[in-house]
Protein backbone atom coordinates (compact mmCIF):
# COMPACT_ATOMS: atom_id res chain seq x y z
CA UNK A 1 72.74 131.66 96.16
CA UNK A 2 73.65 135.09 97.67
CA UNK A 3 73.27 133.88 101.37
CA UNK A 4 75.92 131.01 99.64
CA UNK A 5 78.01 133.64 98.45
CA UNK A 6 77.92 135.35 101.54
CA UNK A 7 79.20 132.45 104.45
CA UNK A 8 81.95 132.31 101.82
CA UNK A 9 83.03 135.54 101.78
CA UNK A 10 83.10 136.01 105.52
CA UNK A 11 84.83 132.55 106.27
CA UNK A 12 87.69 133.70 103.36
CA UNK A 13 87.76 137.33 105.70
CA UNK A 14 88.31 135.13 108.56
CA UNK A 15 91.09 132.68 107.47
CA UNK A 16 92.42 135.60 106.02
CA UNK A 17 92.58 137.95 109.27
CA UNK A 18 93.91 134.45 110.95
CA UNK A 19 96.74 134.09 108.92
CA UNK A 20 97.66 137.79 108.90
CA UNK A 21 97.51 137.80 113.08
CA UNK A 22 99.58 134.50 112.82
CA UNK A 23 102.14 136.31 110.90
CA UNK A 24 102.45 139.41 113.08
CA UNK A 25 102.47 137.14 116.42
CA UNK A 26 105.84 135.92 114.75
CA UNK A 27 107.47 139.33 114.30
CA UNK A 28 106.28 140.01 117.50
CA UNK A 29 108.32 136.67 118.80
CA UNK A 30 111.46 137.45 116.86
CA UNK A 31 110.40 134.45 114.62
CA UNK A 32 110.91 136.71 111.66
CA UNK A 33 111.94 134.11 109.19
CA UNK A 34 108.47 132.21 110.16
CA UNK A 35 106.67 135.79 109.39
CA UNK A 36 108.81 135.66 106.03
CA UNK A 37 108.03 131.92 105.12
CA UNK A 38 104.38 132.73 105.68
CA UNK A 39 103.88 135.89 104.20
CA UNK A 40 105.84 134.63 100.48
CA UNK A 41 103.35 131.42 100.88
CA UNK A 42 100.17 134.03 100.85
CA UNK A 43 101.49 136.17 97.95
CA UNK A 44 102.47 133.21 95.68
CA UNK A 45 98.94 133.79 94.23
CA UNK A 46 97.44 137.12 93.57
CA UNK A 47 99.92 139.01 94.74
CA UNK A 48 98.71 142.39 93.32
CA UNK A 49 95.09 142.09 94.95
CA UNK A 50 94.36 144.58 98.27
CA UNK A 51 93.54 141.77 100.31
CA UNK A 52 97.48 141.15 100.44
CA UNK A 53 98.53 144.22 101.57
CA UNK A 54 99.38 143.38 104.62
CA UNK A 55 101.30 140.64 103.77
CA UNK A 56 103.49 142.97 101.80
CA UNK A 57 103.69 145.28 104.42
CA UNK A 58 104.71 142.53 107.17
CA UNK A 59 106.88 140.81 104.69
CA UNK A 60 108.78 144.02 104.02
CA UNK A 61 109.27 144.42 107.91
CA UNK A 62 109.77 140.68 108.63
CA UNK A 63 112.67 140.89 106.01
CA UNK A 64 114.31 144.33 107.64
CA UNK A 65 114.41 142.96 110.88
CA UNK A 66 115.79 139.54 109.99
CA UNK A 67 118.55 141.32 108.26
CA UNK A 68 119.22 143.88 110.79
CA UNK A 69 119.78 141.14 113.67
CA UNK A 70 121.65 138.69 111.35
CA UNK A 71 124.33 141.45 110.46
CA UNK A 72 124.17 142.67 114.10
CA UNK A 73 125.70 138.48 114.71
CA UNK A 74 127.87 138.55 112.22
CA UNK A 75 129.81 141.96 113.99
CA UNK A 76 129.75 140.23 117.31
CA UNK A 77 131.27 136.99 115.62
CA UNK A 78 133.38 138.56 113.72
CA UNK A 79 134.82 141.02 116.66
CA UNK A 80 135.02 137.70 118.91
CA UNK A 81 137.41 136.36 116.67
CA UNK A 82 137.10 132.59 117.77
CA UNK A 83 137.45 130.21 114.91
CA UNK A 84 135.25 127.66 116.62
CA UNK A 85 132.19 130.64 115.31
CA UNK A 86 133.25 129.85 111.94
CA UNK A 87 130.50 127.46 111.61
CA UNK A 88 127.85 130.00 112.77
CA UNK A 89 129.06 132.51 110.76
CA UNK A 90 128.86 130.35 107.52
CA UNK A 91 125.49 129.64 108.24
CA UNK A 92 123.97 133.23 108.94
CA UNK A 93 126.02 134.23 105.55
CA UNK A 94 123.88 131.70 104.26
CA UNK A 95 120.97 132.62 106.25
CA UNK A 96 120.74 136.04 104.24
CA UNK A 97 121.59 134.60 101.21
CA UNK A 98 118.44 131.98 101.44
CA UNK A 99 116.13 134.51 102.62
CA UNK A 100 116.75 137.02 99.89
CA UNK A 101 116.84 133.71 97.23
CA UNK A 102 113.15 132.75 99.06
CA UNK A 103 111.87 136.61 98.27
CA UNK A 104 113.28 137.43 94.93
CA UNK A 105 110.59 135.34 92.70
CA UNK A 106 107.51 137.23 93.98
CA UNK A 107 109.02 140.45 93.27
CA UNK A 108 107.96 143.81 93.02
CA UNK A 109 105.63 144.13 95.28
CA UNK A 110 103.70 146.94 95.34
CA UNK A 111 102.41 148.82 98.23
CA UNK A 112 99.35 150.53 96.98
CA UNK A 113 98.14 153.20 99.36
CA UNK A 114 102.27 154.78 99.23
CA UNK A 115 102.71 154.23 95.97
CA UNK A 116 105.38 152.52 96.32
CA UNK A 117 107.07 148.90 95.84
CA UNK A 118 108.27 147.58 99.21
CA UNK A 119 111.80 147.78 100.22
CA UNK A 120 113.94 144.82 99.85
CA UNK A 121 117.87 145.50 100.02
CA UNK A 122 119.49 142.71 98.37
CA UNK A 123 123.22 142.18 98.79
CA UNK A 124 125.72 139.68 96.85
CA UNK A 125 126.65 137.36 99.60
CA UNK A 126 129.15 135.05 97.53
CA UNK A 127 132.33 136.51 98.45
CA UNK A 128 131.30 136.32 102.17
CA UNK A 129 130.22 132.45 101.95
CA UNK A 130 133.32 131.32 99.72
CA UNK A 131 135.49 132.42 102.74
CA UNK A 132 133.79 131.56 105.71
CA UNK A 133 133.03 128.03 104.09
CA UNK A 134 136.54 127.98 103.42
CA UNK A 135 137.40 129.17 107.33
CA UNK A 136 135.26 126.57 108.23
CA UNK A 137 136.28 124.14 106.38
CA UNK A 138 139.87 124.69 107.53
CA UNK A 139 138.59 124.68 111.23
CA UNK A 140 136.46 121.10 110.79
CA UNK A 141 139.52 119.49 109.69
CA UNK A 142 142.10 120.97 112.04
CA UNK A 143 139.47 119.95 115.01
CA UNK A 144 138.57 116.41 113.20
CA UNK A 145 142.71 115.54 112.49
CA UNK A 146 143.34 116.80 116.64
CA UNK A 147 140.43 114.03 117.62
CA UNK A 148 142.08 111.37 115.65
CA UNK A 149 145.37 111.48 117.42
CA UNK A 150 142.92 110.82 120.34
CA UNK A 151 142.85 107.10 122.17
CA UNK A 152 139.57 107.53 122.75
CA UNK A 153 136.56 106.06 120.43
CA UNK A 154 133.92 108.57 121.36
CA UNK A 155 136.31 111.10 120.19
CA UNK A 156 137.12 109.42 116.59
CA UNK A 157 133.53 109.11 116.02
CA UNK A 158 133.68 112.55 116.80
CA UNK A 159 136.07 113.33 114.41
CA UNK A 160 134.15 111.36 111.70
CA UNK A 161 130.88 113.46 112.21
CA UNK A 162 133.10 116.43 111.35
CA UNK A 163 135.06 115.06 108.47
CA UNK A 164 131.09 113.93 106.89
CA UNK A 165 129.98 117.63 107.59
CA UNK A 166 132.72 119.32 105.71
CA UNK A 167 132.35 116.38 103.38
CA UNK A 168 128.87 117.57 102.42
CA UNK A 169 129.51 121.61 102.08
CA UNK A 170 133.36 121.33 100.92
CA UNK A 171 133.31 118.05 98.88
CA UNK A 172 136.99 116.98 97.76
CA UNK A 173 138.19 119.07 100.38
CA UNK A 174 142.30 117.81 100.78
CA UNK A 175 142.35 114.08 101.65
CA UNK A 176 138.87 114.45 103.37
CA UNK A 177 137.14 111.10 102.42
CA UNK A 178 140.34 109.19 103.69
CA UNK A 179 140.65 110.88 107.13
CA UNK A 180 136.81 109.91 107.38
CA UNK A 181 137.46 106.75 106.55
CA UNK A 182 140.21 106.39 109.20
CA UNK A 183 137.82 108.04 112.14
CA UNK A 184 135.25 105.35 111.63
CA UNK A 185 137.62 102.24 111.22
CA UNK A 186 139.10 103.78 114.51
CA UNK A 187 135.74 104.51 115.59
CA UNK A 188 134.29 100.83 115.16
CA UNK A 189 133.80 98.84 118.16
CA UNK A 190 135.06 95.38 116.85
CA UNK A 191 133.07 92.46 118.01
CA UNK A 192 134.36 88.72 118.39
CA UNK A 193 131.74 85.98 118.02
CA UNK A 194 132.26 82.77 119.34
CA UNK A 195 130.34 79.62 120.89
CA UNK A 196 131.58 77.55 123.75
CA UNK A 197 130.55 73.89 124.62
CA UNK A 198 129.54 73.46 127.88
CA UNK A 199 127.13 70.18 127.62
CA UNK A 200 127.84 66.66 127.64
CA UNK A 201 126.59 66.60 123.89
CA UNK A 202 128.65 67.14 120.18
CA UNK A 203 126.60 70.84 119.13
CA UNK A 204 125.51 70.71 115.58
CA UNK A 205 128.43 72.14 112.92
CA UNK A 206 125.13 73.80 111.32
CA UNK A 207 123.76 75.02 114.29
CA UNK A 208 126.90 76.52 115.56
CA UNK A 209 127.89 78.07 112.21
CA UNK A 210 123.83 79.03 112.02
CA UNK A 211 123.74 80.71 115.08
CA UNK A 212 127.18 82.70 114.53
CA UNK A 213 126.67 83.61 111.11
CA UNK A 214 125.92 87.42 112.02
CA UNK A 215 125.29 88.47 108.25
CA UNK A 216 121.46 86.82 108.97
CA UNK A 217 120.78 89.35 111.60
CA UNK A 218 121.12 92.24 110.25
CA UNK A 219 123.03 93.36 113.36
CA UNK A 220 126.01 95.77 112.04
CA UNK A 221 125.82 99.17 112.23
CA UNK A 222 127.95 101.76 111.84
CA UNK A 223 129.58 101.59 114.67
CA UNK A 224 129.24 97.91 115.51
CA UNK A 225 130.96 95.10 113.18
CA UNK A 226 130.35 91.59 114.65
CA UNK A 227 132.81 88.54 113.47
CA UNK A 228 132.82 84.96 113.79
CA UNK A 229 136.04 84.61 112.76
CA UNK A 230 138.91 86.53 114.01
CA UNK A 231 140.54 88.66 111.16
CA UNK A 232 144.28 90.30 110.88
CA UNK A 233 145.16 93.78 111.67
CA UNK A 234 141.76 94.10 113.42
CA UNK A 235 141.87 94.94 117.11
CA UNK A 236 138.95 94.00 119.03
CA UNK A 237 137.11 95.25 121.99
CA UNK A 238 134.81 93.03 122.99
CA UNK A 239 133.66 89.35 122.89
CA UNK A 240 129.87 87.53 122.43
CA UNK A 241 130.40 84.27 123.83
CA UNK A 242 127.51 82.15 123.42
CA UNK A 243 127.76 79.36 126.25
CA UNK A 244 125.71 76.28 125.31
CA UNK A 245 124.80 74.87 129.29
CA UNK A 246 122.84 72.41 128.75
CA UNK A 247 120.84 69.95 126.43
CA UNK A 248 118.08 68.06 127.41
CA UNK A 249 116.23 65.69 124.69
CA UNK A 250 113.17 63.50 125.61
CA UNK A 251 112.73 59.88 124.31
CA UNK A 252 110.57 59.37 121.67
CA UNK A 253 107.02 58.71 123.04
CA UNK A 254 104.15 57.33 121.27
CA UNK A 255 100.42 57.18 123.17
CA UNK A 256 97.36 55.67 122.53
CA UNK A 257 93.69 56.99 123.70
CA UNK A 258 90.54 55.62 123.11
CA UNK A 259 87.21 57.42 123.43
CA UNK A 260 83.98 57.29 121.98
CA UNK A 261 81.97 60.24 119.77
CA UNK A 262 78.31 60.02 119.55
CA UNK A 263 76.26 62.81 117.24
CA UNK A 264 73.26 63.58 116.68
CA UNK A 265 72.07 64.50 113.03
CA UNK A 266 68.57 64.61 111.20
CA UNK A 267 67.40 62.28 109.11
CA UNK A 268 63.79 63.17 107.80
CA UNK A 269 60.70 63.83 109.58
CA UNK A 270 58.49 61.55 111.65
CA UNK A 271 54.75 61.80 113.20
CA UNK A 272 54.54 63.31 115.98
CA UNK A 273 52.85 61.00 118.89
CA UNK A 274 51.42 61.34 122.06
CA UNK A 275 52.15 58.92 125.23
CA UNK A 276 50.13 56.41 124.15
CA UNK A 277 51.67 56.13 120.87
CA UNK A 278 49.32 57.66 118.92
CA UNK A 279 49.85 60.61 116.57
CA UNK A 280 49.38 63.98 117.13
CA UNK A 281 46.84 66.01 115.26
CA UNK A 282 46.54 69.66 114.90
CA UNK A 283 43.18 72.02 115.09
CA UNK A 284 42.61 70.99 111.12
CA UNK A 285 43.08 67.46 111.77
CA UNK A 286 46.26 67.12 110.08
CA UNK A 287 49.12 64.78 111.30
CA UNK A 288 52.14 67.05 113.22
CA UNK A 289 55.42 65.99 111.85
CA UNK A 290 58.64 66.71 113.60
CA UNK A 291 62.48 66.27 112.69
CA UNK A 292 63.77 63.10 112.92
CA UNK A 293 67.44 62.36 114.83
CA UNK A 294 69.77 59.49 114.66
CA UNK A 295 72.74 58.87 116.52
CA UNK A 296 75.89 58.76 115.28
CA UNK A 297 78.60 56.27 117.36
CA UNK A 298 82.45 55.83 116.61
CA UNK A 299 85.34 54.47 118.63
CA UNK A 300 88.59 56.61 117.92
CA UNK A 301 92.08 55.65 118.83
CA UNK A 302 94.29 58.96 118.83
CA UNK A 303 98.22 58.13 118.46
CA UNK A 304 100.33 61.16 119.84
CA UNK A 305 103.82 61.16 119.08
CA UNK A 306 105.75 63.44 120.93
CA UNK A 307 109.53 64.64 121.59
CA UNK A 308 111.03 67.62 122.69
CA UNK A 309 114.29 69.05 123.21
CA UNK A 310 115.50 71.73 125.63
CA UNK A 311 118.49 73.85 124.82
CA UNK A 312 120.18 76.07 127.61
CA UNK A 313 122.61 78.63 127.53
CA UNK A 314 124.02 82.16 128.44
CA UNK A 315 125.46 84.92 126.35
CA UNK A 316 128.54 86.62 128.41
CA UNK A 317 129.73 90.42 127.09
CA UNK A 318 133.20 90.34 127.60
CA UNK A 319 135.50 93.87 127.77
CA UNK A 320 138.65 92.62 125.99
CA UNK A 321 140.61 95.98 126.93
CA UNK A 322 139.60 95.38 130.66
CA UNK A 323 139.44 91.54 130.39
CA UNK A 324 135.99 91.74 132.38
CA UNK A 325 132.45 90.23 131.92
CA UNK A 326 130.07 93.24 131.53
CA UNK A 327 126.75 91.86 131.21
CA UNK A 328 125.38 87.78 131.12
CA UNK A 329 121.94 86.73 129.85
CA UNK A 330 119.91 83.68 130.41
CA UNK A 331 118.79 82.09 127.79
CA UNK A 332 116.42 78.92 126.86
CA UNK A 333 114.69 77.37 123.85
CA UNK A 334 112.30 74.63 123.58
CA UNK A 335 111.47 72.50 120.43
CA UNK A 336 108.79 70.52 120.34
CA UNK A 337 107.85 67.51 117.53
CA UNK A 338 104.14 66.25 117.95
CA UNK A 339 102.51 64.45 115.43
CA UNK A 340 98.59 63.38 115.82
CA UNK A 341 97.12 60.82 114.16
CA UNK A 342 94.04 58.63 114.58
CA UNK A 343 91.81 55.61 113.59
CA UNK A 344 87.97 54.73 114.01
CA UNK A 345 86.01 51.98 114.19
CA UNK A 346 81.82 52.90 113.40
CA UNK A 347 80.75 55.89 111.82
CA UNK A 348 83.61 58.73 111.54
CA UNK A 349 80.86 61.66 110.65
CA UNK A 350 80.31 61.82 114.91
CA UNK A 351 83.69 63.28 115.26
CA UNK A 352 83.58 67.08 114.56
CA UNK A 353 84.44 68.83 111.36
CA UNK A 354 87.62 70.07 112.67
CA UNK A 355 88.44 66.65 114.46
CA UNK A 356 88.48 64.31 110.73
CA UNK A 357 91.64 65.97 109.65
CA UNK A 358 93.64 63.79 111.85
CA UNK A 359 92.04 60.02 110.41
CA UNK A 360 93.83 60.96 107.04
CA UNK A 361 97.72 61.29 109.19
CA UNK A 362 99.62 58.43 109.84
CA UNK A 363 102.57 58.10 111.64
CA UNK A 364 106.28 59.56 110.60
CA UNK A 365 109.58 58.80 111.45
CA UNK A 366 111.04 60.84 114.55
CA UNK A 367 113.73 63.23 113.65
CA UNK A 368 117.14 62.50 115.11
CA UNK A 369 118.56 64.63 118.16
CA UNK A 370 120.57 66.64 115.94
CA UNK A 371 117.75 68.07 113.84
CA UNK A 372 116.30 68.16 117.28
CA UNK A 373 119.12 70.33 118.69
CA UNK A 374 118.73 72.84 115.34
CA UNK A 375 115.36 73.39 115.30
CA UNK A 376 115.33 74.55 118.71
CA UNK A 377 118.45 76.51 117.68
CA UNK A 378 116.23 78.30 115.20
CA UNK A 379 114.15 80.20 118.48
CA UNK A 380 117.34 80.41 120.22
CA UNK A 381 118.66 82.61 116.88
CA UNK A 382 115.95 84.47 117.17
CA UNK A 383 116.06 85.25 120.97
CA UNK A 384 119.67 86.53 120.41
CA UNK A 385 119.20 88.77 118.40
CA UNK A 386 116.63 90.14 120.98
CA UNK A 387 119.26 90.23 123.03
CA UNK A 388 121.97 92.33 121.22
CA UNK A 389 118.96 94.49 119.90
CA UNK A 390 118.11 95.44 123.81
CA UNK A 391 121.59 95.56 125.10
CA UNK A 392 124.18 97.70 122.68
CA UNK A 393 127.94 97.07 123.71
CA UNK A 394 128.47 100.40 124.09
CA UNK A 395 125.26 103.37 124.56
C-alpha cells in the first residue's frame, strides 16, 4: 500500500513539474495568453494548496506581460492613425477585456510566502470597445459599399465577406443585411443548363429533363446557382451544354447453351472389396465399410437474353462574357439488360447450389430503346456530377 502510495505521489510531482515547465516555456515564447489559459485551467481546483504556487506566480506574470504588450499595440495603432487598423484595434480592446473576463472567477489568489494576493489590474474596457466597434463598423461598410461599385465578382464577394463580418459584431447595423444581399446576388456566378441533340435519335423528354434537373445534385453553392431554364433579370456567365454524340442500341439477342453437370454425392455405405471382389476384413475380422457415391447427371439449356445501349456525349464550359469554350469533357455510359434463365432435363441437384437459382427465371419482355436510353442516362447523371464536382467554373 505505501510503495502504492508512493509511484503516485511521484508521478503527480512529475505531471505537475511538466505542466509548470510547459507554462513558463510559453512566457518565455511570448505565448503569454497560452501561459494564462494554462495556468487558470490548473487553479480551477484547489487553488489555495502550495502545490499551485507557481501557477499563481506565472499567472500573475503571464497576465502583466500580456497587458503591457497589448497597450504597447494599441499606442502604435492608435498614433498610426490608419482606419484600415480599426479592426485590430477592436480586437486587442477585446483581447484585454477576455483575458481579464477568463481570470476574474478564480480570484484572489493568494501568494503565500509574500503574503500577499497576486496583482491583477483590471480596467473597464467598454467605452474603448463601443467605439472602436463602432470605427470599425463604419470602416467595413465604407470598404464593402466601395467594392460593390466594382465590375469585378471577386471583389463583390469581397464585399459580402465584409458586410457578414460587421453583420455578426454590429447586427442591424444601417441597411447592412440588404447591401449583403446585393454583394452575393452580384457575387453569384449564374449558370445556364442546357442539352443539345447531336444523334440521329429523339432523346427521352425524361431523360433530358432528368439529367438537367440540377435540384437532384445537390450542386449550388453559394457562389454557384445552376438553371435549366433561363430566368428574367438574371445575367449569366457561363453555359453547361450537355452534347448528346451519339447513341448506339444493340438488337435484342437471345442464346441458347447446352452443357451437361455430373455430381457426385453419398448415398450410404458399402463393403469394402478387394480385386477379386471379395470383401475386405480388418485385424478383428470385421467387414470394412466405406462411403458410398452416386452420380448425379443433368442436361441444362441456359437462355441469355441480352441488350445494351451506349450513350455518348461531351459537356462544353462555355464563357458567355468572352463567348469562348473553356473546358470539354468526354463522356460515356453503358447500360446493360441481361436476363438468365435455364431448363434441365435429369436430375437438377448436379448443378451447384448457387447455379439452381436460375431454373426458377423465365424469360421477360425486353425493355424498349427509350427505357434503354434512360437507364443508361441514370450513370451518365451520375458521372456529371463528377464532373462539375472536379472542375468548378471559377477556382
Amino acid at each position: 500500500m505505501q510503495k502504492t502510495t508512493l509511484l503516485f505521489f511521484i508521478f503527480f510531482l512529475a505531471l505537475y513539474s511538466c505542466g509548470v515547465k510547459t507554462t513558463q516555456a510559453l512566457i518565455s515564447d511570448g505565448n503569454y495568453d497560452g501561459a494564462i489559459d494554462r495556468a487558470v485551467e490548473a487553479l480551477r481546483t484547489n487553488k489555495d494548496s502550495k502545490g499551485k504556487q507557481d501557477y499563481v506566480y506565472l499567472l500573475e506574470e503571464a497576465f502583466a506581460k500580456a497587458k503591457d504588450r497589448d497597450l504597447r499595440d494599441l499606442e502604435i495603432l492608435s498614433k498610426d492613425a490608419n482606419p484600415a487598423n480599426a479592426e485590430r484595434i477592436y480586437n486587442t480592446y477585446l483581447q484585454l477585456n477576455n483575458r481579464q473576463e477568463k481570470i476574474s472567477p478564480i480570484l484572489p489568489l493568494r501568494l503565500i510566502k509574500q503574503n500577499r494576493n497576486a496583482n491583477f489590474p483590471f480596467d473597464n474596457y467598454s467605452n474603448e470597445i463601443v467605439n472602436s466597434k463602432n470605427a470599425l463598423s463604419k470602416y467595413l461598410c465604407e470598404n464593402a459599399s466601395a467594392l460593390l461599385k466594382s465590375n469585378n465578382k471577386m471583389d463583390f464577394r469581397k464585399a459580402y465577406d465584409d458586410f457578414s463580418y460587421l453583420e455578426s459584431i454590429n447586427p442591424g447595423y444601417k441597411n447592412t443585411k440588404k447591401l449583403m444581399d446585393d454583394a452575393l446576388f452580384k457575387g453569384t456566378d449564374f449558370v445556364d443548363v442546357y442539352a443539345k441533340n447531336e444523334t440521329n435519335m429523339v432523346i427521352p423528354k425524361m431523360l433530358q429533363d432528368d439529367l438537367l434537373d440540377f435540384k437532384t445534385y445537390g450542386l449550388n453553392d453559394k457562389w454557384t446557382v445552376y438553371h435549366n431554364a433561363r430566368q428574367k433579370n438574371v445575367n449569366y456567365d457561363y453555359s453547361l451544354i450537355i452534347n448528346f454524340r451519339q447513341i448506339a442500341i444493340s438488337p435484342e439477342q437471345i442464346k441458347e447453351k447446352e452443357f451437361v453437370k455430373e455430381r457426385q454425392i453419398k448415398d450410404g455405405v458399402k463393403t469394402l472389396l478387394d480385386s477379386r471382389g471379395r470383401p475386405v476384413k480388418d485385424s478383428l475380422g470385421k467387414e470394412i465399410k466405406v462411403d458410398n457415391y452416386k452420380t448425379l447427371r443433368a442436361t441444362v439449356y441456359e437462355f441469355r437474353q441480352y441488350k445494351s445501349c451506349m450513350v455518348t456525349a461531351k459537356i462544353d464550359y462555355v464563357d458567355l462574357k468572352s463567348n469562348q469554350l473553356v473546358q470539354t469533357f468526354p463522356i460515356s455510359s453503358e447500360f446493360v439488360f441481361e436476363n438468365i434463365y435455364s431448363k434441365y432435363k435429369g436430375d437438377r441437384s448436379a448443378c451447384e447450389d448457387n447455379y439452381q437459382n436460375y431454373f426458377s427465371k423465365r424469360a421477360v419482355p425486353f425493355p424498349n430503346n427509350e427505357q434503354m436510353v434512360f437507364d443508361a442516362g441514370e450513370d451518365l447523371k451520375a458521372k456529371l456530377k463528377d464532373i462539375i464536382v472536379r472542375n468548378k467554373f471559377r477556382r
